[in-house]
Protein backbone atom coordinates (compact mmCIF):
# COMPACT_ATOMS: atom_id res chain seq x y z
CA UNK A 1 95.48 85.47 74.00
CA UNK A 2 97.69 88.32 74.06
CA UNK A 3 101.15 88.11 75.21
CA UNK A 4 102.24 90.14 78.02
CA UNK A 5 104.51 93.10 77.48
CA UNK A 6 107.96 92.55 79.30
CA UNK A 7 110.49 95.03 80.05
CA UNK A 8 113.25 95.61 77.70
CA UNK A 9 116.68 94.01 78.28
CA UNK A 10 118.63 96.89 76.24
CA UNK A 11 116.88 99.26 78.22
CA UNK A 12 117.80 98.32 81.39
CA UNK A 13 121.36 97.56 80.36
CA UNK A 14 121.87 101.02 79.66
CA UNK A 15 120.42 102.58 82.01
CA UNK A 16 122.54 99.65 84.70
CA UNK A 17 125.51 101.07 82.99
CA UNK A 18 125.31 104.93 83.12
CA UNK A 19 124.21 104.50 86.85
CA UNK A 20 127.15 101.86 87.78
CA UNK A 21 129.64 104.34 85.98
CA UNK A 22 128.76 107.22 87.36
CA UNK A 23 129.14 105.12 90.95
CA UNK A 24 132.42 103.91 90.00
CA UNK A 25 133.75 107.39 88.93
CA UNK A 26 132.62 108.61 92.33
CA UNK A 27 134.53 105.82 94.44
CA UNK A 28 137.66 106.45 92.37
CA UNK A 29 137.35 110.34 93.44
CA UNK A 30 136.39 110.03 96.93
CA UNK A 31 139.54 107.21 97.51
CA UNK A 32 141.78 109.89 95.78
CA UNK A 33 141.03 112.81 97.41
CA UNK A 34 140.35 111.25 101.17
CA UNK A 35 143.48 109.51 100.95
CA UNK A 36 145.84 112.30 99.86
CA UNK A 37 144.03 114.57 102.55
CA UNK A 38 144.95 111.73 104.70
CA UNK A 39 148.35 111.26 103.57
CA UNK A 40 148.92 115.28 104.33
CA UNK A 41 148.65 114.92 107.69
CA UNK A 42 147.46 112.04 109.05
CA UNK A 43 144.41 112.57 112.04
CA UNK A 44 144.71 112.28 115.40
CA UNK A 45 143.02 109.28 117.52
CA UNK A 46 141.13 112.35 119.33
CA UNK A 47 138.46 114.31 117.35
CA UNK A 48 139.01 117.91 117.99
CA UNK A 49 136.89 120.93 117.48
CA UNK A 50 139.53 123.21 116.34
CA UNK A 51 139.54 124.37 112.92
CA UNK A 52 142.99 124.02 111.74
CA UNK A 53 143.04 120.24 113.20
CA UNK A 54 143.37 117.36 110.26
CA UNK A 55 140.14 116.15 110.87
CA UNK A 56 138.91 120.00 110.14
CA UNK A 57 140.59 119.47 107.08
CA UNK A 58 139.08 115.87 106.44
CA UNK A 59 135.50 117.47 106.58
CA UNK A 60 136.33 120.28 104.58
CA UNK A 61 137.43 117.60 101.93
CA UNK A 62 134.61 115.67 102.81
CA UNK A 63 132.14 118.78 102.32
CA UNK A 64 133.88 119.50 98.56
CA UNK A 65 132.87 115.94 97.29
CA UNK A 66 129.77 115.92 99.07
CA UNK A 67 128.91 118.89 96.71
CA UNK A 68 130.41 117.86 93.90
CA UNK A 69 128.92 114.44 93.53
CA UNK A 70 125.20 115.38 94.73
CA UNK A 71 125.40 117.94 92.02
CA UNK A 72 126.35 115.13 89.50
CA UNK A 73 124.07 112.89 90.47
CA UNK A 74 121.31 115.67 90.03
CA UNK A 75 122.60 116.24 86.72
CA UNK A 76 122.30 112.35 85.66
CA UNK A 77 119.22 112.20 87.83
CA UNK A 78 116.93 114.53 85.36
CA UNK A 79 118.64 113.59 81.91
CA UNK A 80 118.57 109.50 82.99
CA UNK A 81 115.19 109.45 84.20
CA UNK A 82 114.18 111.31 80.62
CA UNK A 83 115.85 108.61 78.33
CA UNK A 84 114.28 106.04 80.69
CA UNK A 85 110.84 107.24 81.20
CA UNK A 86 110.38 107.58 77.35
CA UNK A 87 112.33 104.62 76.19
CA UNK A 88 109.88 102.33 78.32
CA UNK A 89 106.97 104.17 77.03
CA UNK A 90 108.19 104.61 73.64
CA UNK A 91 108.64 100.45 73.50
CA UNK A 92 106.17 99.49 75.49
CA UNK A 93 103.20 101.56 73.22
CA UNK A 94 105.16 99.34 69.92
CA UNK A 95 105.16 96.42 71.49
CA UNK A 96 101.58 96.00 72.59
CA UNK A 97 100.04 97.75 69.06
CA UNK A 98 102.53 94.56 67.69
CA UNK A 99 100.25 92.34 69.71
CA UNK A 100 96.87 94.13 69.00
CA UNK A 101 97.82 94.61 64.88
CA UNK A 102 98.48 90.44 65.21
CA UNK A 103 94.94 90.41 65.90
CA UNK A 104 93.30 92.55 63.55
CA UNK A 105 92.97 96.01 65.96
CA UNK A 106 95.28 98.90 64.50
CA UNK A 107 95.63 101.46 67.23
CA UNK A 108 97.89 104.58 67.13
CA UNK A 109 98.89 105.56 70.83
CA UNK A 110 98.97 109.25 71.92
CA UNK A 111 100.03 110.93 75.22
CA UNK A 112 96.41 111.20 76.90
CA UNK A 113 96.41 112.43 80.29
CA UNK A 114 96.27 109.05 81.86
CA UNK A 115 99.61 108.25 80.15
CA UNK A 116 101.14 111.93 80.73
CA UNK A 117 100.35 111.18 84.70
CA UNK A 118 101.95 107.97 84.53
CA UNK A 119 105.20 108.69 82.90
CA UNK A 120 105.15 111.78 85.32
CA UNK A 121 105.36 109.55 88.07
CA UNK A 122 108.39 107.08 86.37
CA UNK A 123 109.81 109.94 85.70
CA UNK A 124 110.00 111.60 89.08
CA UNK A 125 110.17 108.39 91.02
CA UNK A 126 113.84 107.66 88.83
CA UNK A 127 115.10 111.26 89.66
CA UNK A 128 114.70 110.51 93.43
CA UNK A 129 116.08 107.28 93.09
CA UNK A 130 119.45 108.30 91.36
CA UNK A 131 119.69 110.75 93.41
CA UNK A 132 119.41 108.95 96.46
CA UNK A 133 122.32 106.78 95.49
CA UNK A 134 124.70 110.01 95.81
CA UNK A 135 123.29 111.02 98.79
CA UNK A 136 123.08 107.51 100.85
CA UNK A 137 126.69 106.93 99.54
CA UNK A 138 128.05 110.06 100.95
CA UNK A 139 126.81 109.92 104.02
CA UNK A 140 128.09 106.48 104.88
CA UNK A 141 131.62 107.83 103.46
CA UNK A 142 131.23 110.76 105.88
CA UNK A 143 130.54 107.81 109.07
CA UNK A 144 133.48 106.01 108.48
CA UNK A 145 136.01 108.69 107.98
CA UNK A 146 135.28 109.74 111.32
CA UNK A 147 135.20 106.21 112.39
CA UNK A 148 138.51 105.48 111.22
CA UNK A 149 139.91 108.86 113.19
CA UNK A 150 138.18 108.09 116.04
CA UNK A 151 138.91 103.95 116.56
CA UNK A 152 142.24 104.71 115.50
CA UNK A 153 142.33 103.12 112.30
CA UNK A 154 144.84 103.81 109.36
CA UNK A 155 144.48 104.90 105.65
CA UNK A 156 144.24 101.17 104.73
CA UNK A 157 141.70 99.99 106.92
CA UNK A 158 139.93 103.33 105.90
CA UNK A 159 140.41 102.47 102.10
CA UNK A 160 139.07 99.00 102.86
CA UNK A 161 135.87 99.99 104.38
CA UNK A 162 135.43 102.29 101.40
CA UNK A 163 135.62 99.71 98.88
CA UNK A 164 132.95 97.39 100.54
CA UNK A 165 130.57 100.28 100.63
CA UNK A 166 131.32 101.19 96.93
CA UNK A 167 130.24 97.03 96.27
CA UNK A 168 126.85 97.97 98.53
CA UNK A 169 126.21 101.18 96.67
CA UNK A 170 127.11 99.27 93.36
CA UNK A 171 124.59 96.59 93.78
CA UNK A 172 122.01 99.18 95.09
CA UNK A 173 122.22 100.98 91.98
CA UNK A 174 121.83 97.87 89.73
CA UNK A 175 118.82 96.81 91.74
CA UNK A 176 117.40 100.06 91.21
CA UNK A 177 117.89 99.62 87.66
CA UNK A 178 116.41 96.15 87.34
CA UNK A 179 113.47 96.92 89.62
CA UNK A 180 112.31 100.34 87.70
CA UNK A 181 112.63 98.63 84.70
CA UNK A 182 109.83 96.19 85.98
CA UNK A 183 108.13 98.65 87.42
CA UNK A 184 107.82 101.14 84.25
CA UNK A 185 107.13 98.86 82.35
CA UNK A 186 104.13 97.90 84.38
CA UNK A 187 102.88 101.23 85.02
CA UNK A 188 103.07 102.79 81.43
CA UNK A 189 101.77 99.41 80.11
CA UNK A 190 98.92 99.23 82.85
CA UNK A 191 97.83 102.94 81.34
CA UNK A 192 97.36 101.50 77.84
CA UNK A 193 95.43 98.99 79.11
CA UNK A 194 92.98 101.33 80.65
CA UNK A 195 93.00 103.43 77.93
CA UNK A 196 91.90 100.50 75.62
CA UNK A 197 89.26 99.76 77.75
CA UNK A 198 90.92 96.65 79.08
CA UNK A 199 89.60 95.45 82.78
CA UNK A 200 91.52 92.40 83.94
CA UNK A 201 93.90 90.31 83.28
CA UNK A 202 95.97 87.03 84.44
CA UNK A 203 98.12 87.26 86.68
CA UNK A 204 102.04 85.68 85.11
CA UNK A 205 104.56 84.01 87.31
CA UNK A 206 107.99 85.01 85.71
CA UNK A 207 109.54 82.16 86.94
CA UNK A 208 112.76 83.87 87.41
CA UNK A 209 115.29 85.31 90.48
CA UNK A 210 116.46 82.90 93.18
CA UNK A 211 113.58 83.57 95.91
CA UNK A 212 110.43 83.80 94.26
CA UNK A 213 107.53 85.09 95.93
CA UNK A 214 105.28 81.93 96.76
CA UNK A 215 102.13 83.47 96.80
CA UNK A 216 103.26 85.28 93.53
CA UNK A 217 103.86 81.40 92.23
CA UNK A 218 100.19 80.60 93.28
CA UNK A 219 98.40 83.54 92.14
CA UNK A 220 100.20 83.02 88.30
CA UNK A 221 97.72 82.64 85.87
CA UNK A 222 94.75 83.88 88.10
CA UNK A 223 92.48 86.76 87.27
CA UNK A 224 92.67 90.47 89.09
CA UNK A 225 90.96 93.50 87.91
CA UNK A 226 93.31 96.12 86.25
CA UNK A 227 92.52 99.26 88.36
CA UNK A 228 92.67 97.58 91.56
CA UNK A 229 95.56 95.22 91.53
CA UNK A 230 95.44 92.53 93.82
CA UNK A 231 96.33 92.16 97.54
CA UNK A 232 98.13 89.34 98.57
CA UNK A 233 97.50 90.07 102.33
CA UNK A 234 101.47 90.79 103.08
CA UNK A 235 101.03 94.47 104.30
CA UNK A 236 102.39 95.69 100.57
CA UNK A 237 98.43 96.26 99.98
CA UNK A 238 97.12 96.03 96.23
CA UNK A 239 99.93 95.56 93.64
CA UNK A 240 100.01 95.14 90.39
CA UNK A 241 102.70 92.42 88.24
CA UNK A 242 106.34 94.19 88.03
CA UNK A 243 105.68 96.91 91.05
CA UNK A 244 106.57 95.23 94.26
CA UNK A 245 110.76 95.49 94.26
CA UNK A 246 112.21 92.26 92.73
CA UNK A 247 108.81 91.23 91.04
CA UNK A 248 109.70 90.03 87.76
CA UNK A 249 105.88 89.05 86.92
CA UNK A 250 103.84 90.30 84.29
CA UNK A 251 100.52 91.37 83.21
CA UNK A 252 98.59 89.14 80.27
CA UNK A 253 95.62 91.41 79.52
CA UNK A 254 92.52 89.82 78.61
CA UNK A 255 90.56 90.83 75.47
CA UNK A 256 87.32 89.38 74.34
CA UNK A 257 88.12 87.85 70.96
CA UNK A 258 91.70 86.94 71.96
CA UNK A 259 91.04 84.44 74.58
């Protein structure tokens, strides 16, 4: 039987860290630059329309980040979603010819179609991803700096509320890197199997995360064809080991001669 390819812990290390960096370097600069707008002259309880009012000043400062950090999460978004893309193919492809050279089949793997399609989609699905982060992020900065002027608040219940949403937008990015690890892995793997002429395989219970999926626990070990998935009636409709967020399962692909 062959073993089941399973996405790489280096990989998604990295790719955890760049994305939780970048995060970090953006909470430092918002705090910074909010609070010594603040500091300059601190906003009235009423919002006013004027344009020489602090709060005027406040979205003006709010406006400079906003364009400044989309456009650096757009930067990491394109070169990020490269490295990942082809470092999951890239292992992926060695690790399954491993499995198949183990059992007598040498195969070289080339970019067909099929594969260019499916690191294609990775690819793009990353770059909307990281650059969601930015853009959720900012927006929920924007909501409560004008929450704080209008409820009254001061710069350190202001700060505080900043540094909860940096832990939300922290832990949103690390999911994001765990779960498209799974997922690429899955996808680009899935591919090979195709190409290879592979049709089903069992269905493998990681046995990992706090709150597993129980009808992912029953289905482990099971049968499903490869280009369908399998439904598990939960209104996700077919899915495949590794693509449904927080799915740590795998694919064990079954080969005549292997089994």
């Amino acid at each position: 039987m062959l073993k089941p390819v399973r996405p790489s812990a280096p990989i998604h290390a990295k790719y955890e860290a760049r994305l939780v960096a970048l995060v970090d370097e953006m909470h430092r600069s918002i705090v910074h630059w909010i609070a010594a707008e603040w500091r300059k002259n601190e906003p009235e309880t009423v919002l006013l329309a004027s344009d020489d009012t602090p709060v005027a000043a406040l979205q003006a400062a709010l406006n400079k980040l906003g364009r400044r950090w989309l456009s650096r999460f757009d930067d990491l978004s394109e070169s990020l979603a490269e490295y990942f893309a082809t470092a999951v193919r890239s292992r992926s492809d060695r690790a399954l010819a491993d499995m198949l050279r183990k059992g007598g089949f040498s195969v070289k793997f080339r970019m067909t179609p099929a594969m260019r399609d499916a690191f294609a989609a990775v690819r793009a699905e990353n770059v909307g991803l990281i650059r969601s982060i930015a853009a959720q992020h900012l927006g929920r900065v924007e909501t409560l700096v004008m929450q704080s002027v209008s409820q009254g608040r001061d710069l350190s219940a202001l700060t505080d509320a900043l540094v909860k949403q940096h832990g939300i937008t922290r832990r949103r990015a690390a999911l994001i890197s765990r779960d498209q690890n799974n997922k690429a892995t899955a996808v680009l793997t899935r591919a090979r199997h195709a190409e290879l002429g592979i049709t089903h395989a069992r269905w493998m219970h990681s046995a990992g995360g706090k709150h597993p999926r129980e009808a992912h626990v029953r289905f482990s070990g099971k049968t499903y064809p490869i280009a369908t998935g399998h439904d598990f009636g939960d209104g996700l409709g077919p899915v495949w080991p590794g693509t449904a967020i927080n799915c740590r399962c795998v694919a064990v692909p079954i080969v005549p001669g292997f089994d």
